[in-house]
Protein backbone atom coordinates (compact mmCIF):
# COMPACT_ATOMS: atom_id res chain seq x y z
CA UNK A 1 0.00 0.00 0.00
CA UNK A 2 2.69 2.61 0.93
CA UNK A 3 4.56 1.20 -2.44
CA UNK A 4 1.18 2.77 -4.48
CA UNK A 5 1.28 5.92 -2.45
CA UNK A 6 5.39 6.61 -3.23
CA UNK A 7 4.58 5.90 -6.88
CA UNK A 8 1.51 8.69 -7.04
CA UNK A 9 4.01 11.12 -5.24
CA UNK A 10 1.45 10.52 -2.25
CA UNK A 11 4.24 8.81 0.58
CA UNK A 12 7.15 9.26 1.90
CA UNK A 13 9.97 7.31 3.12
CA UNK A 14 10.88 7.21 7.13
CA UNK A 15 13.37 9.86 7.61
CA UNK A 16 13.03 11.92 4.74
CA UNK A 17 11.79 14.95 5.99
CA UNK A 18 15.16 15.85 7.83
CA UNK A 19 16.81 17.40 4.16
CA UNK A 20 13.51 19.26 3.76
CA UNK A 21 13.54 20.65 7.39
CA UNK A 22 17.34 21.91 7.02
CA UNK A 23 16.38 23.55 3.77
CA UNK A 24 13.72 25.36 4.91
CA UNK A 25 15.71 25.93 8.49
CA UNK A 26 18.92 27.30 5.89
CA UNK A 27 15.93 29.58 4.18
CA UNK A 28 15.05 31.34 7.30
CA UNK A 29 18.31 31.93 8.62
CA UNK A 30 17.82 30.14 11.50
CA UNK A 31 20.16 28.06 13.77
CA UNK A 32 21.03 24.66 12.94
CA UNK A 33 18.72 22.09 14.22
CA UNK A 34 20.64 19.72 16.38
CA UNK A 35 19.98 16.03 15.97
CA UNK A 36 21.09 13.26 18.47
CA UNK A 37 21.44 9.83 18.96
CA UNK A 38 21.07 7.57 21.70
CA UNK A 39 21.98 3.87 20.53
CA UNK A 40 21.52 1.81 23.21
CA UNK A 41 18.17 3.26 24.06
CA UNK A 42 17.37 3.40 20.10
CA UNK A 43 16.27 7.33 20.60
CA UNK A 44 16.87 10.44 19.20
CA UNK A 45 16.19 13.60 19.42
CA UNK A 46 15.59 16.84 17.65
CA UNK A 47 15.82 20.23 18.42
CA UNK A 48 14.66 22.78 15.75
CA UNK A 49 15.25 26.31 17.33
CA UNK A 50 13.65 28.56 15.71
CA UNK A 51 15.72 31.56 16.45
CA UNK A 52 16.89 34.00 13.48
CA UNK A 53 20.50 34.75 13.03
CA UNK A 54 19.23 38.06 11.17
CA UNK A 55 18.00 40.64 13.45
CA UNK A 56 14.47 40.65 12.64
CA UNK A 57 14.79 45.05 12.64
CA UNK A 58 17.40 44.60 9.64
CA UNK A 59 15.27 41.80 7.96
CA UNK A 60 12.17 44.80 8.23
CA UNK A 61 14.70 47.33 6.79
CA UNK A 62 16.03 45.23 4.15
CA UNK A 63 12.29 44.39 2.83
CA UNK A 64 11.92 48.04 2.40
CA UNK A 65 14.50 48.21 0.24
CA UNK A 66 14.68 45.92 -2.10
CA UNK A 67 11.07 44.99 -1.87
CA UNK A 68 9.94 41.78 -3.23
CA UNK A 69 13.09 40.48 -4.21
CA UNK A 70 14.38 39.83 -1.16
CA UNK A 71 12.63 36.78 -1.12
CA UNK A 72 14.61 35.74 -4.16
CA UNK A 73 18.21 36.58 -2.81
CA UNK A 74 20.41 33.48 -1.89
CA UNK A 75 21.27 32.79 1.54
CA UNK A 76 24.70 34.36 1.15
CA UNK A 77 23.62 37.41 -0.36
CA UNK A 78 21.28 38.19 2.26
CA UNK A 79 24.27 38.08 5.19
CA UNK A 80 26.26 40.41 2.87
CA UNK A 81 23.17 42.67 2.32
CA UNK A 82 22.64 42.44 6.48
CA UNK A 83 26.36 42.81 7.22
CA UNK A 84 26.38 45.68 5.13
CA UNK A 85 23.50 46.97 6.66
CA UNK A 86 24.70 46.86 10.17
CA UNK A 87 28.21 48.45 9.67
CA UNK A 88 27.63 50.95 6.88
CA UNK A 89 28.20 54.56 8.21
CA UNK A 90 25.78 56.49 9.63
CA UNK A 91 25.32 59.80 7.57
């Protein structure tokens, strides 16, 4: 049954959510998630912070001025555009 579901793009396979979860983690800016393993107890744990290495006023800022297409800017180019909001000289 879960074979039919996979092949209609209906199911998933245990444990592949994690890639999608650090994408959209990387997306956001936010910390890492932390996984962890406890083998002889067969556990593990999770923890998906959901704390923004981006101030949240220069995120606001940023929007502003670029509009929409922040959205569209890469990971990296969004830490340049923040760094270079933070430190550029006041006027």
């Amino acid at each position: 049954m879960l074979k039919m579901f996979q092949l209609v793009g209906l199911g998933e396979k245990s444990g592949s959510g994690m890639p999608k979860i650090l994408r959209a983690w990387r997306e956001q800016s936010w910390l890492t998630p932390l996984v962890s393993e406890k083998l002889d107890l067969d556990y593990d744990s999770d923890d998906l912070p959901i704390i923004s290495l981006i101030p949240e006023e220069s995120i606001r800022r940023l929007k502003l001025l670029v509009g929409d297409a922040y959205s569209y800017l890469s990971e990296l180019d969004r830490f340049i555009l923040v760094l270079a909001h933070r430190f550029e000289k006041n006027k």
